[in-house]
N, C-alpha and C. Protein backbone atom coordinates (compact mmCIF):
# COMPACT_ATOMS: atom_id res chain seq x y z
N UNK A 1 17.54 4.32 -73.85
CA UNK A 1 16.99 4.29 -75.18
C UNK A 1 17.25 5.61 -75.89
N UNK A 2 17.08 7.04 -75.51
CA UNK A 2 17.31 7.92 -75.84
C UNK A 2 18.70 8.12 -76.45
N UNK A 3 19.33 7.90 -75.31
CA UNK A 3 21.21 7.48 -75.61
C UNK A 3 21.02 7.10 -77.03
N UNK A 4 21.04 6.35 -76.94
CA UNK A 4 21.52 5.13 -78.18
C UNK A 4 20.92 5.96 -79.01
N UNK A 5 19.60 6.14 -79.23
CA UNK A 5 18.87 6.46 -80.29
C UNK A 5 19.77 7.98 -80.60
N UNK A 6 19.97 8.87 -79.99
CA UNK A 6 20.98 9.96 -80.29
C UNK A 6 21.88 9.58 -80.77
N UNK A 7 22.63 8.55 -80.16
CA UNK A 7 23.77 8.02 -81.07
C UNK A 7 23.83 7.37 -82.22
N UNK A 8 23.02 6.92 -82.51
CA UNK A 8 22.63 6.20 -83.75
C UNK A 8 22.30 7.55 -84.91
N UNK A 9 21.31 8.61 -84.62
CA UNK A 9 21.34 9.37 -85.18
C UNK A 9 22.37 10.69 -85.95
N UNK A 10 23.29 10.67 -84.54
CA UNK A 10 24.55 11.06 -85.00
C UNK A 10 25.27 10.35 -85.99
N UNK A 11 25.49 9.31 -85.98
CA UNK A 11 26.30 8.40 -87.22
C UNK A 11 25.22 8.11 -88.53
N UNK A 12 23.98 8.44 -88.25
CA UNK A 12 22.84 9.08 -89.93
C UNK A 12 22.79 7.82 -89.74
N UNK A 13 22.67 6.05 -88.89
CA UNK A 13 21.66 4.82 -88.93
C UNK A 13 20.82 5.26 -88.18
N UNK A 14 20.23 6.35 -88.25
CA UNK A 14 18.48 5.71 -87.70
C UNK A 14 18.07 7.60 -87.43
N UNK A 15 16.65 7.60 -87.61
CA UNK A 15 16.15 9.03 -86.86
C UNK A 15 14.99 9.34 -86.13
N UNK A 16 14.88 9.52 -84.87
CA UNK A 16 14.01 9.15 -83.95
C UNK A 16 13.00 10.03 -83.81
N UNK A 17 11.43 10.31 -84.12
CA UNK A 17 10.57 10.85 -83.98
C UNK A 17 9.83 10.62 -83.19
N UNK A 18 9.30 12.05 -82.35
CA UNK A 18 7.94 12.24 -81.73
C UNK A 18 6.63 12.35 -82.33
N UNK A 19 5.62 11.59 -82.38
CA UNK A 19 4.69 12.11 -83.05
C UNK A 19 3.71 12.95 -81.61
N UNK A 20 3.44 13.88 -82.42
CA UNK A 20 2.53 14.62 -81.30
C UNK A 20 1.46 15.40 -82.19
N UNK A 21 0.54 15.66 -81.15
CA UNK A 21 -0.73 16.24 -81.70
C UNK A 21 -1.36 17.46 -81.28
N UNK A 22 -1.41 18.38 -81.98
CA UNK A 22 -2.45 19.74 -81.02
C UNK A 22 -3.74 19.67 -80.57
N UNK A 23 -3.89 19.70 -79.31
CA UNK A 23 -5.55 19.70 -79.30
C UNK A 23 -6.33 20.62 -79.35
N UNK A 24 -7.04 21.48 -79.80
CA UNK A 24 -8.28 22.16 -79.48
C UNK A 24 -8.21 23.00 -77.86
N UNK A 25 -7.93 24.25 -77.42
CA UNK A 25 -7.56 24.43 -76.08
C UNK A 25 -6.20 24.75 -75.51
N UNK A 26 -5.42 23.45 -76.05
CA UNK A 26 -4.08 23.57 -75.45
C UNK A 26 -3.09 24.38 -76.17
N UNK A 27 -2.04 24.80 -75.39
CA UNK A 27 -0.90 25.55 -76.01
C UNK A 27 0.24 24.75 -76.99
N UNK A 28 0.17 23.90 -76.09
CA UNK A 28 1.21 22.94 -76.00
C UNK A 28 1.22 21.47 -77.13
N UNK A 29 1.60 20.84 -77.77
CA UNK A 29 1.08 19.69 -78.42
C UNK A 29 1.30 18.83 -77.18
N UNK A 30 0.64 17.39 -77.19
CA UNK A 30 0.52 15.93 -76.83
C UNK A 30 1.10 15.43 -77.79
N UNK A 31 2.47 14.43 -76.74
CA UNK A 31 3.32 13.60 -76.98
C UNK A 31 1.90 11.91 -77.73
N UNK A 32 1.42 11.29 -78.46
CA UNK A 32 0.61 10.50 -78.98
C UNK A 32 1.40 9.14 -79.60
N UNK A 33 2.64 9.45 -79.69
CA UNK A 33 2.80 8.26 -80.19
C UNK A 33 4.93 8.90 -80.35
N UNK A 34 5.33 7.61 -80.98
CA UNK A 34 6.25 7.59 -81.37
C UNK A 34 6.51 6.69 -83.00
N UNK A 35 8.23 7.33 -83.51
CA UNK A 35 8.54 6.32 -85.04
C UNK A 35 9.66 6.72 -84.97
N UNK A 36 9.95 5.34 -85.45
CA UNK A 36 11.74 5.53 -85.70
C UNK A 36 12.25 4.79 -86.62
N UNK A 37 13.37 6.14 -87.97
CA UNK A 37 13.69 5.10 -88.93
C UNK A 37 15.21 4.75 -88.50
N UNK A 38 14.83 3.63 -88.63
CA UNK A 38 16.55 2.95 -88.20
C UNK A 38 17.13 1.84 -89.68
N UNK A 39 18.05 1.18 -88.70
CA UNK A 39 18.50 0.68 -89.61
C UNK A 39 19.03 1.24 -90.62
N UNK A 40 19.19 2.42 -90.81
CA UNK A 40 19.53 3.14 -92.11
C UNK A 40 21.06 2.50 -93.19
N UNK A 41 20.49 2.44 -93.77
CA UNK A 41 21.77 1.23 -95.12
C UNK A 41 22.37 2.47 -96.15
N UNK A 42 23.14 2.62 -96.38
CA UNK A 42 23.62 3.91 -97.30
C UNK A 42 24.28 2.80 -98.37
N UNK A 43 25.27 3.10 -99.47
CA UNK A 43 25.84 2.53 -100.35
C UNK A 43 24.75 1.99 -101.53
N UNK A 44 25.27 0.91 -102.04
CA UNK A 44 23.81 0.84 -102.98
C UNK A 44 22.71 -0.19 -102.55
N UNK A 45 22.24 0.24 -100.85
CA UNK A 45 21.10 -0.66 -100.65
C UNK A 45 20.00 0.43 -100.54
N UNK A 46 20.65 1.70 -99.95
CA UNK A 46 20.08 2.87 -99.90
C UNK A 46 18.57 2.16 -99.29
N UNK A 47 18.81 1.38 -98.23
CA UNK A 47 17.40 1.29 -97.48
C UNK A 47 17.10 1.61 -95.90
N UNK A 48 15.77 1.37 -94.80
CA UNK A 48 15.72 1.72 -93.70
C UNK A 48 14.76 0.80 -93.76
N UNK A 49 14.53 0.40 -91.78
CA UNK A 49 13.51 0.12 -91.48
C UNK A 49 12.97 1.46 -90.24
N UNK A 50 11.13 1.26 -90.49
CA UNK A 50 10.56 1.82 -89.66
C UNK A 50 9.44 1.11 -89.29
N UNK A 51 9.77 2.01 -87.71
CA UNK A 51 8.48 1.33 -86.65
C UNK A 51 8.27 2.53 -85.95
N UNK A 52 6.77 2.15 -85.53
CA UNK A 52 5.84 3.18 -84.75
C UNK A 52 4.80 2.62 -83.97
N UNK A 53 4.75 3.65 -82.73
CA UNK A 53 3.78 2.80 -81.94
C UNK A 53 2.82 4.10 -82.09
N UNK A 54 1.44 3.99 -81.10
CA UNK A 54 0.44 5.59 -81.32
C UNK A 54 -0.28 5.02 -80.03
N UNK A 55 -1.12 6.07 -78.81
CA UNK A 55 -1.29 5.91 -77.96
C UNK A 55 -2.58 5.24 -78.63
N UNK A 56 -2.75 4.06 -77.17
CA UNK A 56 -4.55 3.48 -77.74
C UNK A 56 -5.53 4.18 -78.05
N UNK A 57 -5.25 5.17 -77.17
CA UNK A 57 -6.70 5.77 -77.10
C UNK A 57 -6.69 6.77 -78.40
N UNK A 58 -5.63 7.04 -79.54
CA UNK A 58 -5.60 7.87 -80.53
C UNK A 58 -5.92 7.27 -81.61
N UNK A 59 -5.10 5.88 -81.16
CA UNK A 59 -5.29 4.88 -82.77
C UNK A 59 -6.64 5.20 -83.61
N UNK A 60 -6.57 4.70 -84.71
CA UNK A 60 -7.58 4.83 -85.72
C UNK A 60 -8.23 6.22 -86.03
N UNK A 61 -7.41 7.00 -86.03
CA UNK A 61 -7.82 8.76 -86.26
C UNK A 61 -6.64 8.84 -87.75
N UNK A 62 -6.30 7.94 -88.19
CA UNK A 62 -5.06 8.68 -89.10
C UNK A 62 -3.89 9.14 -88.58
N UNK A 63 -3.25 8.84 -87.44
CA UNK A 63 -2.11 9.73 -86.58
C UNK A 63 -0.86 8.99 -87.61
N UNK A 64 -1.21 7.34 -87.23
CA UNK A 64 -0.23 6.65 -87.44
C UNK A 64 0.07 6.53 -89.29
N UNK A 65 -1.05 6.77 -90.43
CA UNK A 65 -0.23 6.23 -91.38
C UNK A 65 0.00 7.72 -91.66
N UNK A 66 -0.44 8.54 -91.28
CA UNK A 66 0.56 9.99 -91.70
C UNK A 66 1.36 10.33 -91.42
N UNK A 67 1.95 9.82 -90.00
CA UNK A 67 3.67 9.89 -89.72
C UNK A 67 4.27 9.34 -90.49
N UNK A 68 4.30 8.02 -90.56
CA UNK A 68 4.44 7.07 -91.78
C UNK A 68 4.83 7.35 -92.82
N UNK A 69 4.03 7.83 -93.46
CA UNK A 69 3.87 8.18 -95.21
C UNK A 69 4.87 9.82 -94.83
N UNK A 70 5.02 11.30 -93.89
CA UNK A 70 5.69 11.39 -93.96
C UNK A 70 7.44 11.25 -93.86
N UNK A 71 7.54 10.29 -92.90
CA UNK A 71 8.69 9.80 -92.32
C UNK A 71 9.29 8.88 -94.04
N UNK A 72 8.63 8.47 -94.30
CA UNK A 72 8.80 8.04 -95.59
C UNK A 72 9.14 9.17 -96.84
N UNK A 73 8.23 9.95 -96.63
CA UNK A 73 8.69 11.02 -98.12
C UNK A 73 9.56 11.51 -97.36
N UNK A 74 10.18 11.66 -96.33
CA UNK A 74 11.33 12.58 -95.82
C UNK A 74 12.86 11.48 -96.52
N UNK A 75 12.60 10.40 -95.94
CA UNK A 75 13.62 9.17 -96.44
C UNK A 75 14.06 9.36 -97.81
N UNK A 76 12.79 9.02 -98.71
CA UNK A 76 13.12 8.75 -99.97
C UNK A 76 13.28 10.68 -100.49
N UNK A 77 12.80 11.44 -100.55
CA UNK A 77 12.83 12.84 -101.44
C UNK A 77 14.14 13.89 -100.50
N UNK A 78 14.31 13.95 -99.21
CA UNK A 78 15.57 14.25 -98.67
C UNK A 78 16.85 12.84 -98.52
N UNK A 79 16.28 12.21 -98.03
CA UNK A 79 17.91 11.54 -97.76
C UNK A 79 18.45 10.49 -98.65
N UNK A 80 17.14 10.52 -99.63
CA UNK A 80 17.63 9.53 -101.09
C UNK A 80 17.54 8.41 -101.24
N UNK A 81 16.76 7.66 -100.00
CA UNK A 81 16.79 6.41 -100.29
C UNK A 81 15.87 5.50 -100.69
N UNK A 82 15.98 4.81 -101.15
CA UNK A 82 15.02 3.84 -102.32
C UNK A 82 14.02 2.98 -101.51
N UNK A 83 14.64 2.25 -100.65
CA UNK A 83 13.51 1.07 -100.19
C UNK A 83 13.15 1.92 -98.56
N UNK A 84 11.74 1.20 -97.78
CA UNK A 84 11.30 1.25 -96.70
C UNK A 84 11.13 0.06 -96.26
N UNK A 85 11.07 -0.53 -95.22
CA UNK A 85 11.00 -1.43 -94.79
C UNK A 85 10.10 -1.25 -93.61
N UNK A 86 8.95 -2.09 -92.87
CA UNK A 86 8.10 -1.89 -91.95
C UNK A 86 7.56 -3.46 -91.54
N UNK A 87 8.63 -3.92 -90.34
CA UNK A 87 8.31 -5.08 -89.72
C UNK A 87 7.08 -5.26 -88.78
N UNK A 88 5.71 -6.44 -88.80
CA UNK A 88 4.81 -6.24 -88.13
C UNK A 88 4.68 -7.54 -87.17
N UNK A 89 4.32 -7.99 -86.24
CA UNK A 89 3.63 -8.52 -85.27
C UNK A 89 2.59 -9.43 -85.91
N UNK A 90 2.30 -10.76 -86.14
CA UNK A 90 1.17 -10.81 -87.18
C UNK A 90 0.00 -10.44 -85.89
N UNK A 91 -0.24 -10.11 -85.12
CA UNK A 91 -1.32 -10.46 -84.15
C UNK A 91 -1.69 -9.18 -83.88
N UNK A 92 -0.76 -7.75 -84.48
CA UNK A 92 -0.82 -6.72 -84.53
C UNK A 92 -1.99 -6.12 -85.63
N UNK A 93 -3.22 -6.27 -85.46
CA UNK A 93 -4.36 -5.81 -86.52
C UNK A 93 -4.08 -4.47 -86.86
N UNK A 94 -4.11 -3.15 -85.72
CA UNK A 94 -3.88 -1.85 -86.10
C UNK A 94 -2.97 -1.61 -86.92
N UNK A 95 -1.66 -2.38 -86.40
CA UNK A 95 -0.05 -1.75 -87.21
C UNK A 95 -0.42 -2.32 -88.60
N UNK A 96 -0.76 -3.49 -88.97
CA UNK A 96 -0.93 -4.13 -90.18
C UNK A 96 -2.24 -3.46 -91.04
N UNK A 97 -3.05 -2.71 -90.19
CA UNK A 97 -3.90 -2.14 -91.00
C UNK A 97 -3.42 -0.47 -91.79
N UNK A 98 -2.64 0.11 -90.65
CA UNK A 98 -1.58 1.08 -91.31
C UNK A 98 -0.85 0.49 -92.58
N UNK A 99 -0.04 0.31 -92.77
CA UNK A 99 0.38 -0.50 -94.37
C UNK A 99 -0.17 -0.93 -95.36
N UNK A 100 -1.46 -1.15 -94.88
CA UNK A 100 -2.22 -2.44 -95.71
C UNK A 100 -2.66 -0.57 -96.25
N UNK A 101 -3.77 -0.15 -95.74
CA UNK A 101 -4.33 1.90 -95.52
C UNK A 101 -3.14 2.99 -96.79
N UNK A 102 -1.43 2.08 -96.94
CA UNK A 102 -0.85 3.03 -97.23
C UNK A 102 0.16 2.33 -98.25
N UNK A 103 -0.62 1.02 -98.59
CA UNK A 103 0.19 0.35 -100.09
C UNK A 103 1.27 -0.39 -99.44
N UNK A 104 1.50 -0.72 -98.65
CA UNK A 104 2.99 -1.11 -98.71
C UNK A 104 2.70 -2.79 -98.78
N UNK A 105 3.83 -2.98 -99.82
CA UNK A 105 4.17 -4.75 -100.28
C UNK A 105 4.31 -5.45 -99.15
N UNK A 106 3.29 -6.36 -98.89
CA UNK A 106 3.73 -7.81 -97.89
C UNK A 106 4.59 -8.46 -98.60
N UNK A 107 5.60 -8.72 -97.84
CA UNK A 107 6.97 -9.41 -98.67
C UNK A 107 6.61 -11.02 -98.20
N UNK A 108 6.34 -10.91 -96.97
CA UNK A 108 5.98 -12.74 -96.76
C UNK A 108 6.39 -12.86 -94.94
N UNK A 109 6.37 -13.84 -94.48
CA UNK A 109 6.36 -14.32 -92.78
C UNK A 109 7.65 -14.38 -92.75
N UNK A 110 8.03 -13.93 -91.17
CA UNK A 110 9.60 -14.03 -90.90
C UNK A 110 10.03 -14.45 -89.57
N UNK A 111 9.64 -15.73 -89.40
CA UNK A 111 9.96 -16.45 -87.84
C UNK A 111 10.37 -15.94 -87.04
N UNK A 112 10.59 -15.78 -85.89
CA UNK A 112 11.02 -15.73 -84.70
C UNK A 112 12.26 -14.50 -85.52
N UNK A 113 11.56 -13.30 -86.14
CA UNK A 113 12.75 -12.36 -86.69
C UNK A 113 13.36 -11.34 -85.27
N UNK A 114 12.22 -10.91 -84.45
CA UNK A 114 13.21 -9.96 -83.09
C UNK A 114 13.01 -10.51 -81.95
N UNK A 115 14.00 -9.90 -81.38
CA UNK A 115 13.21 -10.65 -79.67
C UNK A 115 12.86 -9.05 -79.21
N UNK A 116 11.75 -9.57 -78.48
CA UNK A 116 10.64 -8.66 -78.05
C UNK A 116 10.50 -9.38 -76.22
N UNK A 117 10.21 -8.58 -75.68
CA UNK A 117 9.89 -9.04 -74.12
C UNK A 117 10.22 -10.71 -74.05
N UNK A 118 11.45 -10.67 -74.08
CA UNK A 118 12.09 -11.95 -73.86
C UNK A 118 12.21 -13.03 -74.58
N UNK A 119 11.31 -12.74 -75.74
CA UNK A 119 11.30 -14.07 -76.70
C UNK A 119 11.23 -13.78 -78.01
N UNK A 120 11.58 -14.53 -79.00
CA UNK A 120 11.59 -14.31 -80.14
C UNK A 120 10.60 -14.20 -81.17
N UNK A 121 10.08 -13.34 -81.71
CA UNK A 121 8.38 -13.30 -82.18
C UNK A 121 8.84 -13.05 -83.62
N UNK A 122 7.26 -13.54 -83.97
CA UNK A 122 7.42 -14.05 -85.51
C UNK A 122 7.13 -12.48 -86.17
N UNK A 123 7.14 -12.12 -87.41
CA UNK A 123 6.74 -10.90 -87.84
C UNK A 123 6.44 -11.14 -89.35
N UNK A 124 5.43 -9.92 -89.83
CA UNK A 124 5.19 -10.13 -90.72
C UNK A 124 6.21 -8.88 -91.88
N UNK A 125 6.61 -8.82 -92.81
CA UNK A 125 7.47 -7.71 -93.56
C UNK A 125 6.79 -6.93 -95.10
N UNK A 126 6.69 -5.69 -94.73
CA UNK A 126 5.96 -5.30 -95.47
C UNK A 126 7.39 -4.21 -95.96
N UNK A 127 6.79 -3.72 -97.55
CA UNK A 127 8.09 -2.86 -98.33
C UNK A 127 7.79 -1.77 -99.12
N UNK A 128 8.20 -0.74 -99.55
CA UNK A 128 7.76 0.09 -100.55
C UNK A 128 8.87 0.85 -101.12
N UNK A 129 8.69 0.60 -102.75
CA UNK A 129 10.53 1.52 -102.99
C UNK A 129 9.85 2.75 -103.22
N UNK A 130 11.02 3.78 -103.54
CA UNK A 130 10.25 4.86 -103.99
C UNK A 130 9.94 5.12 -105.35
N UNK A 131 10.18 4.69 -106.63
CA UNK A 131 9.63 4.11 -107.16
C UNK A 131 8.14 3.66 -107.22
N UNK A 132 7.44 3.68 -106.05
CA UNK A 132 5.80 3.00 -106.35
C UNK A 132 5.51 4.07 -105.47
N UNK A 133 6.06 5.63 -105.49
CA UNK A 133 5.11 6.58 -104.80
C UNK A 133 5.73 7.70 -105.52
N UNK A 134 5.58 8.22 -106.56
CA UNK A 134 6.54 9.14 -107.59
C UNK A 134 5.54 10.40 -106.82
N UNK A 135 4.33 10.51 -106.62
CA UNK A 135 3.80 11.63 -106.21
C UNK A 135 3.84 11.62 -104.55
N UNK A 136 4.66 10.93 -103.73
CA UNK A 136 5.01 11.11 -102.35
C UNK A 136 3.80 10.24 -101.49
N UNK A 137 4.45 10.02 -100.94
CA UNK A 137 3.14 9.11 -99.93
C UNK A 137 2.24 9.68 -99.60
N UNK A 138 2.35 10.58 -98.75
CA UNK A 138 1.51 11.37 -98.22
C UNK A 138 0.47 11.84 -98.99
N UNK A 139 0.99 12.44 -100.40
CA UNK A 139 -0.25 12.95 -101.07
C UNK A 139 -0.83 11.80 -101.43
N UNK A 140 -0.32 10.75 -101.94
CA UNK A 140 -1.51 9.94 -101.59
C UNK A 140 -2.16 9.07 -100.77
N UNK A 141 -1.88 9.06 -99.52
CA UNK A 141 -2.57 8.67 -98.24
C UNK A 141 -4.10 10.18 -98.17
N UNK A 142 -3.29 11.05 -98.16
CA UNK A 142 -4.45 12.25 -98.15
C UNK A 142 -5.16 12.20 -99.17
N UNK A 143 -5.00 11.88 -100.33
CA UNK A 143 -6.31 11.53 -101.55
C UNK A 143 -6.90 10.06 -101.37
N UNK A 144 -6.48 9.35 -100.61
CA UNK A 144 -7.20 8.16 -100.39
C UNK A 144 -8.04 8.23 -99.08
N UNK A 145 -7.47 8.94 -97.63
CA UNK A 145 -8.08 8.37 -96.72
C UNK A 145 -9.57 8.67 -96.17
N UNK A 146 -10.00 7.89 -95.52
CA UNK A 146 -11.08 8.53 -95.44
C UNK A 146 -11.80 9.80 -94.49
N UNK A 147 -12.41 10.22 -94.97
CA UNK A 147 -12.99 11.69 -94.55
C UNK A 147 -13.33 11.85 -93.31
């Protein structure tokens, strides 16, 4: 996975992030999660998809839609590109509550769109151009979330 994902990054389809966290104590950050924008489309689709996972035991602290929202202003304000794309699991409550937490358009249901542990699972597709975040995601995930 690493492989590939290096290689993919070398040819600018996709860029693979650690999310990690400092704790209180330690020197070192904790590895907490992972995101990766792939798919990367150049020409005039100028789009990506991204996905992220976050350890259980971190979820619901904000880890996940602030990678997010920046992995996103990095996309659209450095590498120029217009659309995001963020495929979900419908059975996935957390991941779908990230998006739902950070604006992004439900585009509609998408059958049996990846195969996942052997079978083909349905997903739900959520979108955001840049265009519907002129002041960057992030700043407004941080003026919205809660305290």
């Amino acid at each position: 996975m690493v492989r590939s994902l290096n290689t993919q990054a070398a040819q600018a389809t996709a860029l693979p992030f650690v999310i990690a966290e400092w704790t209180p104590g330690h020197r070192d950050p904790v590895i907490v999660g992972q995101l990766t924008v792939s798919s990367i489309v150049w020409g005039s689709a100028l789009m990506a998809t991204l996905g992220y996972w976050v350890d259980q035991a971190r979820a619901g602290h904000g880890i996940a839609p602030t990678a997010v929202a920046m992995a996103t202003d990095h996309c659209f304000r450095t590498l120029g590109l217009h659309r995001m794309e963020i495929n979900i699991r419908p059975e996935n409550g957390p991941s779908l509550r990230v998006v739902e937490k950070l604006g992004f358009r439900d585009e509609g249901y998408r059958p049996r769109y990846l195969h996942i542990n052997g079978e083909w699972a349905d997903h739900r597709s959520f979108a955001l151009t840049s265009e519907e975040v002129p002041e960057g995601l992030l700043s407004r995930w941080l003026r919205v979330r809660p305290a």
